[in-house]
N, C-alpha and C. Protein backbone atom coordinates (compact mmCIF):
# COMPACT_ATOMS: atom_id res chain seq x y z
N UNK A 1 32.83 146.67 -23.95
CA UNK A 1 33.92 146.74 -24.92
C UNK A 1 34.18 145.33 -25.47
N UNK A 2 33.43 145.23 -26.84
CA UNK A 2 34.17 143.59 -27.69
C UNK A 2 34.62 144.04 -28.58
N UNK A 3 35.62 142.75 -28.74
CA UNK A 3 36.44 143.02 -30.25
C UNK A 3 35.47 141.97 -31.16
N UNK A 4 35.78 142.83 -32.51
CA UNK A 4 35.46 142.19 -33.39
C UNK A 4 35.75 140.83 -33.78
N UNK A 5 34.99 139.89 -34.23
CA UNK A 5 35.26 138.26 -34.95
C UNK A 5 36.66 138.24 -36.02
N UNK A 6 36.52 139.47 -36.76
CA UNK A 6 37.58 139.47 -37.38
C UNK A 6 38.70 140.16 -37.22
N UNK A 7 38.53 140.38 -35.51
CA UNK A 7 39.95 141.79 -35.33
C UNK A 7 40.96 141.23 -35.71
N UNK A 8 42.19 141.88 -36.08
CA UNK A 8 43.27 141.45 -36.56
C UNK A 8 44.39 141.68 -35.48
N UNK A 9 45.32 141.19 -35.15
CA UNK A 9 46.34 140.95 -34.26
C UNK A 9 47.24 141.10 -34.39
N UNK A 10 48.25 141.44 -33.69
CA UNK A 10 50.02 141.20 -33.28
C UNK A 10 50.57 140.95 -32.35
N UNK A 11 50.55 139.59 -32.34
CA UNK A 11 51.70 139.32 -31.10
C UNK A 11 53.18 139.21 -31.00
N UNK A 12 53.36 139.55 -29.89
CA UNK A 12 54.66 140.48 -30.08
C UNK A 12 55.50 139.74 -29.13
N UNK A 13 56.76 139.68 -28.98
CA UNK A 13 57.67 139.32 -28.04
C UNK A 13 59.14 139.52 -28.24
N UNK A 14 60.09 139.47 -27.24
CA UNK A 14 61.63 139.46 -27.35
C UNK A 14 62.31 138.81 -26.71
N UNK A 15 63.53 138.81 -27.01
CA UNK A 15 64.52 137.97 -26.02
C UNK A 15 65.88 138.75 -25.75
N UNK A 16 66.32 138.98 -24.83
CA UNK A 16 67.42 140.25 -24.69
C UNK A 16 68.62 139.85 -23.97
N UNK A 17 70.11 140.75 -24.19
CA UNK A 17 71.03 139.69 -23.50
C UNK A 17 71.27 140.52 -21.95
N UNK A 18 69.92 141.03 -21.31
CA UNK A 18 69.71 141.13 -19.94
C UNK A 18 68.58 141.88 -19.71
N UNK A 19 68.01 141.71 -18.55
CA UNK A 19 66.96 142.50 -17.67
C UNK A 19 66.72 143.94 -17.51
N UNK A 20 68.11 144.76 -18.10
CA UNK A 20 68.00 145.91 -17.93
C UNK A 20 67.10 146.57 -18.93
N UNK A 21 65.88 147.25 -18.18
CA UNK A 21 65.00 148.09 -19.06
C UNK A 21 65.77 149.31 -19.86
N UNK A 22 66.88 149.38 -19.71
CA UNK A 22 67.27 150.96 -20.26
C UNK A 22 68.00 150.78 -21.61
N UNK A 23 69.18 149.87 -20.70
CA UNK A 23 69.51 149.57 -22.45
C UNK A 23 70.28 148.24 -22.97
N UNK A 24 69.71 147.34 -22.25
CA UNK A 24 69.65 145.55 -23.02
C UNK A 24 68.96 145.41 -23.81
N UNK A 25 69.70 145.24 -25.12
CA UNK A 25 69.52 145.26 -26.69
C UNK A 25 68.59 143.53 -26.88
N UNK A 26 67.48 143.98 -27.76
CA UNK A 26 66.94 142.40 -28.11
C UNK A 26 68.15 141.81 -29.50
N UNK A 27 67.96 140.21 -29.04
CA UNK A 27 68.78 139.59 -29.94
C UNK A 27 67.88 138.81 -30.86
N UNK A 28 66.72 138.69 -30.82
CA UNK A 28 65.55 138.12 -30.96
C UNK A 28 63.93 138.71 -30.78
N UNK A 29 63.34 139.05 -32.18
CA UNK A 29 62.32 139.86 -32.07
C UNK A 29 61.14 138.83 -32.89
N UNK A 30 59.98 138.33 -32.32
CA UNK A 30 59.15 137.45 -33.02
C UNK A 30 57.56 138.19 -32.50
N UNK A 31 57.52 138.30 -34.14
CA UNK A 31 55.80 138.60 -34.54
C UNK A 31 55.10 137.93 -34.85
N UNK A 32 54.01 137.37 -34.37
CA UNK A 32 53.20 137.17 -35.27
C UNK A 32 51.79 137.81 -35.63
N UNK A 33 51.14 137.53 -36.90
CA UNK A 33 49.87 138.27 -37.39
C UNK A 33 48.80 137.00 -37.55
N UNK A 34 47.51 137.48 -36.93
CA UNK A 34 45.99 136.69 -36.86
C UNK A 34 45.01 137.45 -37.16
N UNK A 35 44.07 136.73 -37.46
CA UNK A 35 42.67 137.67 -38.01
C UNK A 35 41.78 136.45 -37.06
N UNK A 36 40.79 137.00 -36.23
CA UNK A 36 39.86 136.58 -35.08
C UNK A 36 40.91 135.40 -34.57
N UNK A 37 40.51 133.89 -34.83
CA UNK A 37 41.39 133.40 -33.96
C UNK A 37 42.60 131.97 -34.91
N UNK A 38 42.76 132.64 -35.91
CA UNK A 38 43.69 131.45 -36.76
C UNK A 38 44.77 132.77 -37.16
N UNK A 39 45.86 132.55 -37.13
CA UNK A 39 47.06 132.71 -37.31
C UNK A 39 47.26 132.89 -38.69
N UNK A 40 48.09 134.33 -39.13
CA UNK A 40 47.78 134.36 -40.62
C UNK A 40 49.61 134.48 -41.07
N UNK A 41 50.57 135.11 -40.37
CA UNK A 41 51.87 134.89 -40.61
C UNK A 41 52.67 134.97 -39.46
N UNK A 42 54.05 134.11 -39.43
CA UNK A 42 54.56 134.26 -38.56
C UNK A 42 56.17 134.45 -38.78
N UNK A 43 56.63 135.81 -38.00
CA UNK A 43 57.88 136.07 -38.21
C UNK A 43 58.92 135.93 -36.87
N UNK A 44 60.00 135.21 -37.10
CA UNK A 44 61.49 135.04 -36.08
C UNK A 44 62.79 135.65 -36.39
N UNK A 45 62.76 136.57 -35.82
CA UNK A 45 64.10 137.27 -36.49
C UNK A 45 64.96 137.52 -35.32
N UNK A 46 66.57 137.14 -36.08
CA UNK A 46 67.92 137.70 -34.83
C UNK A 46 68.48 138.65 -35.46
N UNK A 47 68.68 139.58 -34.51
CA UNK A 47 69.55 140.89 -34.66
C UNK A 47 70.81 140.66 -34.43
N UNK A 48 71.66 140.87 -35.25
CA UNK A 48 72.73 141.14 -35.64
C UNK A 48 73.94 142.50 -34.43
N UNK A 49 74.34 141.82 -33.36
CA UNK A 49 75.03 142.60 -32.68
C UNK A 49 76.35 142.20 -32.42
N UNK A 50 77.53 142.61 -33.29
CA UNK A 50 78.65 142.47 -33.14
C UNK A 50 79.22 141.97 -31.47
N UNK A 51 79.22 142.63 -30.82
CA UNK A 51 79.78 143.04 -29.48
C UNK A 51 78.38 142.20 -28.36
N UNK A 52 77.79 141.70 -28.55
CA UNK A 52 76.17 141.03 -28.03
C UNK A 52 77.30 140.30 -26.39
N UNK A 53 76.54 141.02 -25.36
CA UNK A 53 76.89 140.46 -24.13
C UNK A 53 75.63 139.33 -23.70
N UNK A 54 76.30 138.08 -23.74
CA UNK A 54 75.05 136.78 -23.24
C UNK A 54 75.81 136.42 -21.94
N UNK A 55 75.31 136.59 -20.76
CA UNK A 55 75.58 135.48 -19.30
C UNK A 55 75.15 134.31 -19.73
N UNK A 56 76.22 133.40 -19.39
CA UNK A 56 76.00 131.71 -19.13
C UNK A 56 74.30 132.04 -18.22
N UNK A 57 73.68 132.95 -17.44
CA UNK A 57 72.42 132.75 -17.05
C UNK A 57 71.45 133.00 -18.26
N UNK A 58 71.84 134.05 -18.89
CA UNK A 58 70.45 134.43 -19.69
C UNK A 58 70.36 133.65 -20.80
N UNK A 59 71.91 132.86 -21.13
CA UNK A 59 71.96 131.73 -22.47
C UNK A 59 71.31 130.69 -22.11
N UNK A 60 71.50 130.52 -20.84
CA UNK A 60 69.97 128.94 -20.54
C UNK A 60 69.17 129.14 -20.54
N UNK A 61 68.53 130.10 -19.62
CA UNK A 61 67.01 130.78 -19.38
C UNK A 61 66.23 130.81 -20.88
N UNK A 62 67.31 131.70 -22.06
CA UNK A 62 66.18 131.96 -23.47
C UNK A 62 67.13 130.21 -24.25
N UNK A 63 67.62 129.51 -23.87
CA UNK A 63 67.99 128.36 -25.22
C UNK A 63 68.89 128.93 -26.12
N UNK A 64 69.86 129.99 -25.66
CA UNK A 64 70.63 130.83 -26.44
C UNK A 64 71.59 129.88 -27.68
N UNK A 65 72.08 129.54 -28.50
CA UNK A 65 73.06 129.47 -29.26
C UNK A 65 73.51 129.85 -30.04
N UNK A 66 74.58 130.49 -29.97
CA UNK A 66 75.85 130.83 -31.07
C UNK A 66 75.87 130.34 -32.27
N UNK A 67 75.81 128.93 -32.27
CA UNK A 67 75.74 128.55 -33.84
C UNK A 67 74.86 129.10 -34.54
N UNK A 68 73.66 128.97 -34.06
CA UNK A 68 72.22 129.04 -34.53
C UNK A 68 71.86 130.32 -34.81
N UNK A 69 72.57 131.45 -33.94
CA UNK A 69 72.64 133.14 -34.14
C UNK A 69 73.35 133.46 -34.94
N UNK A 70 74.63 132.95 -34.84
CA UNK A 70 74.93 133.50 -35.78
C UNK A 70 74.67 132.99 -37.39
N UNK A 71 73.88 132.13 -37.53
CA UNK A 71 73.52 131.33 -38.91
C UNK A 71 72.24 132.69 -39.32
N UNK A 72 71.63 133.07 -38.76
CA UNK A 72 70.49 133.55 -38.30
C UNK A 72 70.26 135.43 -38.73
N UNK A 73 71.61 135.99 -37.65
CA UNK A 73 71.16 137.24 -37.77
C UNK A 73 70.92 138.04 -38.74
N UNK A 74 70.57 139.29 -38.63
CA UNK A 74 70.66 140.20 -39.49
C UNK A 74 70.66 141.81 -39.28
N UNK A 75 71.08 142.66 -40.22
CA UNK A 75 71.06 144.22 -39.80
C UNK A 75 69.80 144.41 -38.98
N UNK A 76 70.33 144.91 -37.18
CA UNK A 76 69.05 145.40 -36.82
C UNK A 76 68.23 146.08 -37.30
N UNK A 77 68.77 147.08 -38.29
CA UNK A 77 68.25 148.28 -38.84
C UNK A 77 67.15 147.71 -39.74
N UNK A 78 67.79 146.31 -40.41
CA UNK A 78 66.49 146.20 -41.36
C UNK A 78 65.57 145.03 -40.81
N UNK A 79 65.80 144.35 -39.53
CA UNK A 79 64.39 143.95 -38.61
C UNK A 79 63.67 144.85 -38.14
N UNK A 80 64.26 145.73 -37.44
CA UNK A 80 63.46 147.25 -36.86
C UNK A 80 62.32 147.64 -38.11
N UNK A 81 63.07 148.11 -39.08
CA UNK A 81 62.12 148.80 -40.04
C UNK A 81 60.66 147.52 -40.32
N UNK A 82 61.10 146.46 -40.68
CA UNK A 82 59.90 145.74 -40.98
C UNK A 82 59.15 145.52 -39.94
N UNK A 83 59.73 145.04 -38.80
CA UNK A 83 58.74 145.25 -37.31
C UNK A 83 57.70 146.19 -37.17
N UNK A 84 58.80 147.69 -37.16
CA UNK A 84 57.82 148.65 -37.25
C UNK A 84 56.56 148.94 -37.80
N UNK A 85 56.51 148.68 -39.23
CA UNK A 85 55.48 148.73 -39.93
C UNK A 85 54.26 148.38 -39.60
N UNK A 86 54.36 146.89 -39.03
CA UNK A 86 53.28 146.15 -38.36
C UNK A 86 52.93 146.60 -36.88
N UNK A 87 54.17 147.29 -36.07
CA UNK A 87 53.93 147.57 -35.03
C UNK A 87 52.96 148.97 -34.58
N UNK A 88 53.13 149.76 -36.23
CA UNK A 88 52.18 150.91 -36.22
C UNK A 88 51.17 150.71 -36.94
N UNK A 89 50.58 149.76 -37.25
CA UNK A 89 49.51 149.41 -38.14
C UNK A 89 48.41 149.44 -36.69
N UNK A 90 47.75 150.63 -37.16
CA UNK A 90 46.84 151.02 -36.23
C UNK A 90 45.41 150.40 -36.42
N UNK A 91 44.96 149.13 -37.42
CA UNK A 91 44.10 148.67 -37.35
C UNK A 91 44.29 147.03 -36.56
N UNK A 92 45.62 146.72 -36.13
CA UNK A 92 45.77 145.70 -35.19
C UNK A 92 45.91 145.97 -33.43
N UNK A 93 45.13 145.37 -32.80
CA UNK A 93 45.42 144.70 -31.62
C UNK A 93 47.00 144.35 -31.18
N UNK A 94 47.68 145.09 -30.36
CA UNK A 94 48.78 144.52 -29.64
C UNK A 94 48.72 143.36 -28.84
N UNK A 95 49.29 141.95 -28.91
CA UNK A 95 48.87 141.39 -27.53
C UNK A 95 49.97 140.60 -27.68
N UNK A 96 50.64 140.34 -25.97
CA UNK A 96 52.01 139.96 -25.58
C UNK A 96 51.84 139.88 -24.33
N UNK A 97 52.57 138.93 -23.83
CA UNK A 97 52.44 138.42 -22.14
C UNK A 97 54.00 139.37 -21.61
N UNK A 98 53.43 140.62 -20.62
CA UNK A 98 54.29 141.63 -19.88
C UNK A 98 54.84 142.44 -20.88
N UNK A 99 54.10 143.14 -21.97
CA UNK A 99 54.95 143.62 -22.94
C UNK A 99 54.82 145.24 -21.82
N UNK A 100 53.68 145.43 -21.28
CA UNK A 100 53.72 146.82 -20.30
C UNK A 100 54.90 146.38 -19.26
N UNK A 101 55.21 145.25 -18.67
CA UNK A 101 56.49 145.59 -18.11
C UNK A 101 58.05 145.49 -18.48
N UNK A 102 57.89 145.42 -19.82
CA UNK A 102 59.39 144.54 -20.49
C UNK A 102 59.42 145.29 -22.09
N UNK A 103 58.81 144.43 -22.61
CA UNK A 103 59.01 144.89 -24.22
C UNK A 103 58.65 146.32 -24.71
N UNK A 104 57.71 147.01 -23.84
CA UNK A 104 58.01 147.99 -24.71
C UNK A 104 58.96 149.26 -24.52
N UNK A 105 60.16 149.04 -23.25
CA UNK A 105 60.77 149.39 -22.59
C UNK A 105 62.45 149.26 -23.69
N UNK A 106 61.87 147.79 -24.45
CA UNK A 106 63.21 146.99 -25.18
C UNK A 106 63.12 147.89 -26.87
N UNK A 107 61.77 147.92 -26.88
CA UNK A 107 61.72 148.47 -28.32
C UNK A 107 61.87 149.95 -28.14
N UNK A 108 62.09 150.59 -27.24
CA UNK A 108 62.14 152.03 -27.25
C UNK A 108 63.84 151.97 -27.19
N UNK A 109 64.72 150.85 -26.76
CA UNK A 109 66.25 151.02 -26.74
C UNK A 109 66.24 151.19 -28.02
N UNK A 110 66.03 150.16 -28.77
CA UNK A 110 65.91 149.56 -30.07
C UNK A 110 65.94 150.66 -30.76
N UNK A 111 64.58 151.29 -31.20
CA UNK A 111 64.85 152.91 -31.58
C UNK A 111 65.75 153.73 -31.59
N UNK A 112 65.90 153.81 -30.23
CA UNK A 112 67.10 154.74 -29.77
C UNK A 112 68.55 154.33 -30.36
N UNK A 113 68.88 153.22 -30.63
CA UNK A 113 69.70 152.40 -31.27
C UNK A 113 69.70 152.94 -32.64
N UNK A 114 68.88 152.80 -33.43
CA UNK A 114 68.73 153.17 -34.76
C UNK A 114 68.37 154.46 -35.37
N UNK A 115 69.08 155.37 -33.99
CA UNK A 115 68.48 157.51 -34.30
C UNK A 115 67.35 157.51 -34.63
N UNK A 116 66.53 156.74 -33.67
CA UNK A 116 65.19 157.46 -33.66
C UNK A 116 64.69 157.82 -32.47
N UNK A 117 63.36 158.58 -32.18
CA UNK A 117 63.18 158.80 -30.89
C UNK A 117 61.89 158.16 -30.45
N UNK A 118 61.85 157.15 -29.51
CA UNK A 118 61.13 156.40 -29.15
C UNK A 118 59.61 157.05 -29.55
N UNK A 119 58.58 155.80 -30.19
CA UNK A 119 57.46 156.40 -30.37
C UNK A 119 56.30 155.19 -29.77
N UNK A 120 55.55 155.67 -28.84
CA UNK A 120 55.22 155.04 -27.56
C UNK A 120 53.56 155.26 -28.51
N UNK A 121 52.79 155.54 -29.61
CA UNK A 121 51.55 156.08 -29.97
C UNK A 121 51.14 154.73 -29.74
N UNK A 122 51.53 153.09 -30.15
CA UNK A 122 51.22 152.20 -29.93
C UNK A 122 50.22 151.55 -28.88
N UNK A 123 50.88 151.93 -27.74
CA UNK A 123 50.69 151.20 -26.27
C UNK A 123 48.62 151.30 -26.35
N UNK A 124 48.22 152.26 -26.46
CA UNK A 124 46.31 152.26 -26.21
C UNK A 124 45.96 151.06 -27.38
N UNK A 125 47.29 150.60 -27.71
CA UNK A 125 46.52 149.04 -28.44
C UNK A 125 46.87 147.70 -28.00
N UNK A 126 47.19 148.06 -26.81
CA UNK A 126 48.32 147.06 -26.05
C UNK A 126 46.90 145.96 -25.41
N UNK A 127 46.77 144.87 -25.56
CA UNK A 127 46.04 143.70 -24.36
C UNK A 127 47.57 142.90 -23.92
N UNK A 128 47.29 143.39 -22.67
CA UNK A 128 48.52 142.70 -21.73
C UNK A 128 48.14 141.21 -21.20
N UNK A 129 48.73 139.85 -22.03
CA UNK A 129 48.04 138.57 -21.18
C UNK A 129 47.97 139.16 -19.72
N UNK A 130 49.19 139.15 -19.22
CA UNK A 130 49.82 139.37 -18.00
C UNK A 130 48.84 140.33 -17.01
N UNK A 131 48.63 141.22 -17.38
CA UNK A 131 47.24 142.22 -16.71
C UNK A 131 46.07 141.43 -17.05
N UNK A 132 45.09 141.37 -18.36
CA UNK A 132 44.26 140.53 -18.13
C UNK A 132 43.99 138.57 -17.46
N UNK A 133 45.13 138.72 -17.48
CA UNK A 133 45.33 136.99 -16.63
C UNK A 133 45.10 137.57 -15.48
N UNK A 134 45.52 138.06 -14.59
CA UNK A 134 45.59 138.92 -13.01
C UNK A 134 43.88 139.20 -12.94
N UNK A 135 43.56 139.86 -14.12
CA UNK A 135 42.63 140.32 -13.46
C UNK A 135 41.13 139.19 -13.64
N UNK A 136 41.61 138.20 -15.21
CA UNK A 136 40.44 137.00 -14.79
C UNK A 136 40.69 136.31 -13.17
N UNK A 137 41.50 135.99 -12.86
CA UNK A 137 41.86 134.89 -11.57
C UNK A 137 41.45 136.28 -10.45
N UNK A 138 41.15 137.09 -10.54
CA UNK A 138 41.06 138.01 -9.51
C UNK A 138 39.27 138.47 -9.86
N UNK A 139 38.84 137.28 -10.35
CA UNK A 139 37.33 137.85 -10.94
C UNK A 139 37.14 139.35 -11.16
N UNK A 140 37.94 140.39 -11.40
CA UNK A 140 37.72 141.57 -11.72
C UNK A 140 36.74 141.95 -12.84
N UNK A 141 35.77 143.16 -13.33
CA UNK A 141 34.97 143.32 -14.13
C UNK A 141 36.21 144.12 -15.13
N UNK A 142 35.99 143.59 -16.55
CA UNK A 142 36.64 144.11 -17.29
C UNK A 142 36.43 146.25 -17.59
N UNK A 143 37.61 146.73 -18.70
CA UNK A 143 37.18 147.64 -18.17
C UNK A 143 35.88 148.60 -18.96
N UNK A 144 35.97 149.67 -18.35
CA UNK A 144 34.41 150.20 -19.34
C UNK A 144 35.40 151.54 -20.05
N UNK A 145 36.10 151.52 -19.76
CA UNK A 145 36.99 152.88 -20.31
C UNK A 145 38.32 152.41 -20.93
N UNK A 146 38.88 153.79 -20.99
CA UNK A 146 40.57 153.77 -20.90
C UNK A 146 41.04 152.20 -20.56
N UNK A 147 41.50 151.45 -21.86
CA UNK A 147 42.55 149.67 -21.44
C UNK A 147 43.57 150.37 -20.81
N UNK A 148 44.44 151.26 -21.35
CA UNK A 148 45.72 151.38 -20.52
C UNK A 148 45.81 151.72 -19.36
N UNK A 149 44.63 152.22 -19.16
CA UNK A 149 44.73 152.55 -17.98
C UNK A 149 44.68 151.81 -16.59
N UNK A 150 43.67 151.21 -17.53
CA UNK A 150 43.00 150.00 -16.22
C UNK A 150 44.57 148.83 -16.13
N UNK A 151 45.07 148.71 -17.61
CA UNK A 151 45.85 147.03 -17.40
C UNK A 151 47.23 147.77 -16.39
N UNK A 152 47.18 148.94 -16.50
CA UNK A 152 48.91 149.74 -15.47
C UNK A 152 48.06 149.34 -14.10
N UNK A 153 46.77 150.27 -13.94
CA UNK A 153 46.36 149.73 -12.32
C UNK A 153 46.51 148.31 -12.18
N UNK A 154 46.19 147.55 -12.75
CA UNK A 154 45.97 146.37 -12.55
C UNK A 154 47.59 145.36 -12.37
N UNK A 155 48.52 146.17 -12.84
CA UNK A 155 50.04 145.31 -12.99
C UNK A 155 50.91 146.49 -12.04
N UNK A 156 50.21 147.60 -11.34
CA UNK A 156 50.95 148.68 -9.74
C UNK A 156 49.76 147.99 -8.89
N UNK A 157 49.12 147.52 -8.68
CA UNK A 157 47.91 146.88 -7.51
C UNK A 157 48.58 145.66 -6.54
N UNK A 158 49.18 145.94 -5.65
CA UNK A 158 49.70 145.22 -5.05
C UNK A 158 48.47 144.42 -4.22
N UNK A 159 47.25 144.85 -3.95
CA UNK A 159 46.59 143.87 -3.26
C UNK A 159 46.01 142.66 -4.05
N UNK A 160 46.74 142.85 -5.42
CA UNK A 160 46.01 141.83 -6.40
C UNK A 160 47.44 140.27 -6.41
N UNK A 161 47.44 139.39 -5.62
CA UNK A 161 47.81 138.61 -5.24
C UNK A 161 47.79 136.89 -6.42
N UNK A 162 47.08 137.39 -7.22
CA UNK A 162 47.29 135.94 -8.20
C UNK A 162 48.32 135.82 -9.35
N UNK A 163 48.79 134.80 -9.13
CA UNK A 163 49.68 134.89 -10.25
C UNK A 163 49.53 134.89 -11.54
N UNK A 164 50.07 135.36 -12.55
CA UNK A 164 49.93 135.58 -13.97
C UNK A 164 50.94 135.41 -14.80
N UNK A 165 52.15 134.47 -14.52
CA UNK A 165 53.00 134.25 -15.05
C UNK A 165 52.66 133.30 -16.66
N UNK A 166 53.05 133.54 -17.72
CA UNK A 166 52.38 132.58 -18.96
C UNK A 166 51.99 130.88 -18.43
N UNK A 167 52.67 130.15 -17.45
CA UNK A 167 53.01 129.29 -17.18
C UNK A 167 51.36 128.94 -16.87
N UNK A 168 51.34 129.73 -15.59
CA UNK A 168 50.27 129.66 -14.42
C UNK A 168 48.75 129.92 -15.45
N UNK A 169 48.84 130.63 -16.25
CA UNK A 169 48.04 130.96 -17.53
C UNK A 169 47.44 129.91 -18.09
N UNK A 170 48.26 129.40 -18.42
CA UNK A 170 48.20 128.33 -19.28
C UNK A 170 47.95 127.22 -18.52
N UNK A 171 48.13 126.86 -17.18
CA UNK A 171 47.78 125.86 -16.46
C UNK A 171 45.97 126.23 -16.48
N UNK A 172 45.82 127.37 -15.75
CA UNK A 172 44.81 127.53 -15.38
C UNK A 172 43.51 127.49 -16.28
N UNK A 173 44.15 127.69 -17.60
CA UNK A 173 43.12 128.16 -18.72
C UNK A 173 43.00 126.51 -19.72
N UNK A 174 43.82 125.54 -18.91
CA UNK A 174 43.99 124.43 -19.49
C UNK A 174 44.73 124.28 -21.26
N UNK A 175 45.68 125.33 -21.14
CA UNK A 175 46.33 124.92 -22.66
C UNK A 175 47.82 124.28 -22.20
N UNK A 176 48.21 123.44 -22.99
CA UNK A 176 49.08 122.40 -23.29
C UNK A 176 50.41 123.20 -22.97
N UNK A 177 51.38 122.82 -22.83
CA UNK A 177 52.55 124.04 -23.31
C UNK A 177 53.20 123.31 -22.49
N UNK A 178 55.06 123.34 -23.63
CA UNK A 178 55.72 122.68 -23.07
C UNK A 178 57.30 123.77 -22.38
N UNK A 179 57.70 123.37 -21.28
CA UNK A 179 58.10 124.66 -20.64
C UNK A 179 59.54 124.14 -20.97
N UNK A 180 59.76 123.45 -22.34
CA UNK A 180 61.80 123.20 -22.14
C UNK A 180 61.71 124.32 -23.55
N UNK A 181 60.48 124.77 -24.53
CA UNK A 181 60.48 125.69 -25.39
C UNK A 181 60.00 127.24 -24.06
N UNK A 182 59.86 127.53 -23.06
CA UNK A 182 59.65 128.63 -22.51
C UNK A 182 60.99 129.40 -22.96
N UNK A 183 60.33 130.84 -23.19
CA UNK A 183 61.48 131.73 -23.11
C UNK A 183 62.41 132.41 -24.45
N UNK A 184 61.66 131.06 -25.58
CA UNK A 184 61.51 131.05 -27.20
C UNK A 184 60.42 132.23 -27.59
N UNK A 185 61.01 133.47 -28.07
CA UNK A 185 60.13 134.57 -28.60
C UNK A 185 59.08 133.84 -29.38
N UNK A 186 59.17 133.31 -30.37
CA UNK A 186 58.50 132.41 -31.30
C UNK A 186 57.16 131.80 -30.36
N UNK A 187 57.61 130.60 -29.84
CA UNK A 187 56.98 129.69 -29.29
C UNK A 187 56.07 130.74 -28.02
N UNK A 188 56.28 131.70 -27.06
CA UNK A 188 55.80 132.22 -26.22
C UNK A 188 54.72 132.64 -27.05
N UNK A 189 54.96 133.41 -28.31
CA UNK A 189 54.18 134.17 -29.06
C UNK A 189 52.64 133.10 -29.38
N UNK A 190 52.69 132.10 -29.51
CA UNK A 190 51.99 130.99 -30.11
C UNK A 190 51.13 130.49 -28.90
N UNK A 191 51.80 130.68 -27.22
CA UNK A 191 51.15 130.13 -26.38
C UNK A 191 49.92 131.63 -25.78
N UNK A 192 50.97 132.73 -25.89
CA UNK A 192 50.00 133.46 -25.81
C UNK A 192 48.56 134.17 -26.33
N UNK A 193 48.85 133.80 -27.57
CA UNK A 193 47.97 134.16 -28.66
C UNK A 193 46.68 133.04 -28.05
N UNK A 194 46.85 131.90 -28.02
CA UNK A 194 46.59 130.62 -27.09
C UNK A 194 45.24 131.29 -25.55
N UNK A 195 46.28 131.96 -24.86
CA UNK A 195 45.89 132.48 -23.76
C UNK A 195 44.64 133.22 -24.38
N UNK A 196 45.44 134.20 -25.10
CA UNK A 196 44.36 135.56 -25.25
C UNK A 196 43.16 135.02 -25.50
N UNK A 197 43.01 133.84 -26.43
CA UNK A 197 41.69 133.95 -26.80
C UNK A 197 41.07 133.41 -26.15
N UNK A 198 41.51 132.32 -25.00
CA UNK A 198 40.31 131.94 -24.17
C UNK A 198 40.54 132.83 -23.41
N UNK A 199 40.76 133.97 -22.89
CA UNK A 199 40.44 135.33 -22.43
C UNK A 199 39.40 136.05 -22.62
N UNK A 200 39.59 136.18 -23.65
CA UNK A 200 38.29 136.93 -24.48
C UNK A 200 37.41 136.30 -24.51
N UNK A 201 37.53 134.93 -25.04
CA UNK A 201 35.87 133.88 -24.50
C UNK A 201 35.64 134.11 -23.24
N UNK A 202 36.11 134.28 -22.05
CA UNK A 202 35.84 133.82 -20.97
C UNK A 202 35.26 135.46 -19.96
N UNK A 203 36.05 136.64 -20.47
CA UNK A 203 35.85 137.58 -20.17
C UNK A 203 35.21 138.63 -20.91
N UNK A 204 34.90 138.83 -22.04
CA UNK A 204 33.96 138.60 -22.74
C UNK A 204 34.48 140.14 -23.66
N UNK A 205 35.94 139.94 -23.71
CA UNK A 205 36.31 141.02 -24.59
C UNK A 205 35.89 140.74 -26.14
């Protein structure tokens, strides 16, 4: 299984004002679009939530500010819709570090937020850094079938013991990255894209 020289991409990421998969709303949704391995647009958008609950924890952790959000936001309704578009563009590649354990959990609130009913057709385009990082450092053979299938075994496999945090990624794969921007939808998006492709050089997607 290779991708094409000129596959086209979306990397995807969020920032939310908590951990809860069910229903912590993103305040911060950043795309970007590539064709093989140069970067062709890049989008940062804040959602607009009246009532937005931030902990003094999760405002340090993502670099949260008030000024800057609120200079910033806009109708979720009309980030959602343009997201979407790109997010169902079925001739791109998904790729995002833990979007199988996090984001696509955030974009199905999101939906649900805006009377719709979560539409999950996406995910069989999903490359998870986070699963394929695990499974380079775990010399695993990439897969010959079903991706989704293999990157869920590979992120429920408890005997798989290496870490795959973007950080550890990026150490290991020798890219640069500075960790006082960690946690920046934007900037994650840029390191991962980063990751993926010496991934694919190296594992020979």
């Amino acid at each position: 299984m290779s991708l094409p020289y000129k596959q086209k991409y979306l990397i995807i990421d969020s920032e939310t004002e908590g951990l809860n998969l069910i229903d912590s709303r993103p305040w911060q949704i950043s795309w970007l679009s590539a064709e093989g391995t140069k970067i062709t647009k890049v989008r940062d958008e804040y959602l607009d939530w009246p009532d937005l609950r931030m902990s003094d924890q999760i405002q340090k952790l993502t670099h949260f500010s008030w000024p800057e959000y609120n200079r910033r936001k806009r109708p979720p309704s009309e980030v959602w819709g343009e997201f979407k578009k790109e997010l169902y563009d079925s001739s791109c590649i998904i790729l995002g570090q833990n979007l199988l354990g996090f984001d696509v959990y955030i974009f199905a609130t999101l939906a649900r937020l805006m009377g719709e009913k979560p539409d999950y057709s996406y995910m069989d385009r999903i490359y998870d850094t986070r699963c394929l990082g695990k499974a380079f450092r775990e010399n695993l053979d990439k897969p010959k079938g079903d991706m989704l299938s293999w990157e869920y075994k590979i992120m429920h496999d408890r005997t798989l013991k290496s870490k795959a945090s973007q950080l550890q990624l990026a150490k290991t794969l020798g890219i640069d990255r500075d960790e006082s921007k960690s946690h920046d939808a934007a900037y994650d998006n840029e390191i991962c894209f980063k990751v993926f492709c010496e991934l694919k050089k190296r594992m020979g997607f």
